[in-house]
C-alpha atoms as a PDB file:
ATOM      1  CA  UNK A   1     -69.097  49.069-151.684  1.00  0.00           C
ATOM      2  CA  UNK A   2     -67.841  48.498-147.869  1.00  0.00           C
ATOM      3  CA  UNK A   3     -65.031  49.471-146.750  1.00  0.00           C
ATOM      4  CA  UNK A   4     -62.730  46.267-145.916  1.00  0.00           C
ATOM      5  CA  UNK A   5     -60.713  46.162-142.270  1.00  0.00           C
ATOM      6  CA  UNK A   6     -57.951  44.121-141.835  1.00  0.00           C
ATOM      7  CA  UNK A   7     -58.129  42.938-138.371  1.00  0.00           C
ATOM      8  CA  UNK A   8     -54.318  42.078-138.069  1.00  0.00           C
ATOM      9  CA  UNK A   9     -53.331  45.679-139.067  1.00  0.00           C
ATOM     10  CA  UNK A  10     -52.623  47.754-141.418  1.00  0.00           C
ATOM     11  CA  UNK A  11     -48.772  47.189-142.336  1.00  0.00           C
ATOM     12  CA  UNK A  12     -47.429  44.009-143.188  1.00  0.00           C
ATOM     13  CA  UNK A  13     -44.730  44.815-139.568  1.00  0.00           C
ATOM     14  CA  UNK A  14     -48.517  45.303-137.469  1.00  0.00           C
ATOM     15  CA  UNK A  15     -49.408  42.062-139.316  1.00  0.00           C
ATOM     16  CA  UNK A  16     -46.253  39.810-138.425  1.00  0.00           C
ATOM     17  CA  UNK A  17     -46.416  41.168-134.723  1.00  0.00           C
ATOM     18  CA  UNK A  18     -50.387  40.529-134.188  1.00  0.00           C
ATOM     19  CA  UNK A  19     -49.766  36.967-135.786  1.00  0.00           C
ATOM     20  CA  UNK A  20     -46.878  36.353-133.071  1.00  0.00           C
ATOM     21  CA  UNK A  21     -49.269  38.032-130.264  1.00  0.00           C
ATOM     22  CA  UNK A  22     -51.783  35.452-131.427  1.00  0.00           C
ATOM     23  CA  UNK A  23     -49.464  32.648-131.824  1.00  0.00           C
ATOM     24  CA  UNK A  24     -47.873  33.193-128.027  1.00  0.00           C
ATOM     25  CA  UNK A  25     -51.851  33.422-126.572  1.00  0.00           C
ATOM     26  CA  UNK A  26     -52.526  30.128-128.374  1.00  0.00           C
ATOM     27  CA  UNK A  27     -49.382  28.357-126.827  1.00  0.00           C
ATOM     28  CA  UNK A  28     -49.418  29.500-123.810  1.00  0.00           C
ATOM     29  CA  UNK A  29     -53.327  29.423-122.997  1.00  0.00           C
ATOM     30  CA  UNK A  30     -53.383  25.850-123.915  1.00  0.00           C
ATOM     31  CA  UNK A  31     -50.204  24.766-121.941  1.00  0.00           C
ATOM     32  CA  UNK A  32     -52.180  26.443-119.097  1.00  0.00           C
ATOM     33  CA  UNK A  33     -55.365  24.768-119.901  1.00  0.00           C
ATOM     34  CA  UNK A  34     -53.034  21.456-119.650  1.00  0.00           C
ATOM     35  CA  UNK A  35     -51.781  22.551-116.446  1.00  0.00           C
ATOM     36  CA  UNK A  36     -55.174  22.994-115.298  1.00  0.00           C
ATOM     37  CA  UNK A  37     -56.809  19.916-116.254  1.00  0.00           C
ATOM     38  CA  UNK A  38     -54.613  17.937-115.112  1.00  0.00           C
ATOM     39  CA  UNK A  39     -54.381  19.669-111.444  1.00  0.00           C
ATOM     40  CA  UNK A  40     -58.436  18.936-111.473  1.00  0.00           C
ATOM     41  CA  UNK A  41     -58.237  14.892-112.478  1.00  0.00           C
ATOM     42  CA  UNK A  42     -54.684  14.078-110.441  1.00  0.00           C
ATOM     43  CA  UNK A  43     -55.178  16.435-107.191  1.00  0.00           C
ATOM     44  CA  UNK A  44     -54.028  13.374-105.167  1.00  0.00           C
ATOM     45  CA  UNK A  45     -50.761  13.179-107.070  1.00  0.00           C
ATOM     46  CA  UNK A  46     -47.436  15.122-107.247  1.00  0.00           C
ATOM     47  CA  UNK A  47     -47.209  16.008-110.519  1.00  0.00           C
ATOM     48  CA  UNK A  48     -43.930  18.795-110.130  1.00  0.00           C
ATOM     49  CA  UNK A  49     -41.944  17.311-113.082  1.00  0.00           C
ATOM     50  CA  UNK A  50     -44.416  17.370-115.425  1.00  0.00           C
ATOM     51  CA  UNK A  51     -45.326  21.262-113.979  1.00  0.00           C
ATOM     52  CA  UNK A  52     -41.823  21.790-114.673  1.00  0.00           C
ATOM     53  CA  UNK A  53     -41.735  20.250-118.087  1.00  0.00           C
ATOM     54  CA  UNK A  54     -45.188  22.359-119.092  1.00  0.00           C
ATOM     55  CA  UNK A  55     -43.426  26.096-117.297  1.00  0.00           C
ATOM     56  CA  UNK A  56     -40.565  25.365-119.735  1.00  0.00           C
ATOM     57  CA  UNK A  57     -42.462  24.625-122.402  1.00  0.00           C
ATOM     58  CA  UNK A  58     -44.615  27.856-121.505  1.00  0.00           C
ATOM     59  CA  UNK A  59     -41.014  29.873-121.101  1.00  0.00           C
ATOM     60  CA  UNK A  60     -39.651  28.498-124.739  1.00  0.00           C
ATOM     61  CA  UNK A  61     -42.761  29.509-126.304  1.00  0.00           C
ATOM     62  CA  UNK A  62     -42.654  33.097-124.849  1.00  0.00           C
ATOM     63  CA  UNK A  63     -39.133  33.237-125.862  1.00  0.00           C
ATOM     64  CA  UNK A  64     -39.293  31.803-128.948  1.00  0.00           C
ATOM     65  CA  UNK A  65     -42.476  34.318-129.786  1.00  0.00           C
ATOM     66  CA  UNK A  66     -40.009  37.234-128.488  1.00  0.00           C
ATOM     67  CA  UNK A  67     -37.352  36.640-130.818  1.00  0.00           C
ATOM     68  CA  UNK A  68     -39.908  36.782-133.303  1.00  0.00           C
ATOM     69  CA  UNK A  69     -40.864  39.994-132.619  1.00  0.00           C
ATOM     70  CA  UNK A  70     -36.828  41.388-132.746  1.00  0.00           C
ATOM     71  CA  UNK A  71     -36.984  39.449-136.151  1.00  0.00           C
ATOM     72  CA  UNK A  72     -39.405  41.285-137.527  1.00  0.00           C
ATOM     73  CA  UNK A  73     -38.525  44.714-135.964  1.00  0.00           C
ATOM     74  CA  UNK A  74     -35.072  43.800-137.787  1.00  0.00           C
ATOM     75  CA  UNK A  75     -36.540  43.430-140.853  1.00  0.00           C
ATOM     76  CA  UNK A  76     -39.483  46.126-141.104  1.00  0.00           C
END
């Protein structure tokens, strides 16, 4: 039989932290993907609110992904 390798690590505390690392890439890459699209298809107009309203939504999900991490370093 083959050996099995759980991608995510080995310890449930490795687990919990790769899931936030992958949750905070998700977030953010697709806030940025957002960000860009919408610079391409409105380069004619000023858009700075809603760049403000997608870096704080960018910011919470960072933070919100770092108190994750102190959860879990609590708790494991």
């Amino acid at each position: 039989m083959g050996k099995t390798v759980n991608i995510l690590g080995d310890t449930a505390k490795e687990q919990w932290l790769n899931v936030i690392g992958i949750y905070e890439l998700c977030i953010c890459e697709n806030i940025k993907s957002v960000v860009k699209a919408f610079e391409h298809d409105n380069s004619d107009f000023d858009w700075e609110d809603e760049a403000t309203a997608l870096e704080k939504a960018e910011r919470a999900a960072r933070d919100f992904a770092d108190e994750m991490r102190r959860l879990v370093e609590g708790v494991m």
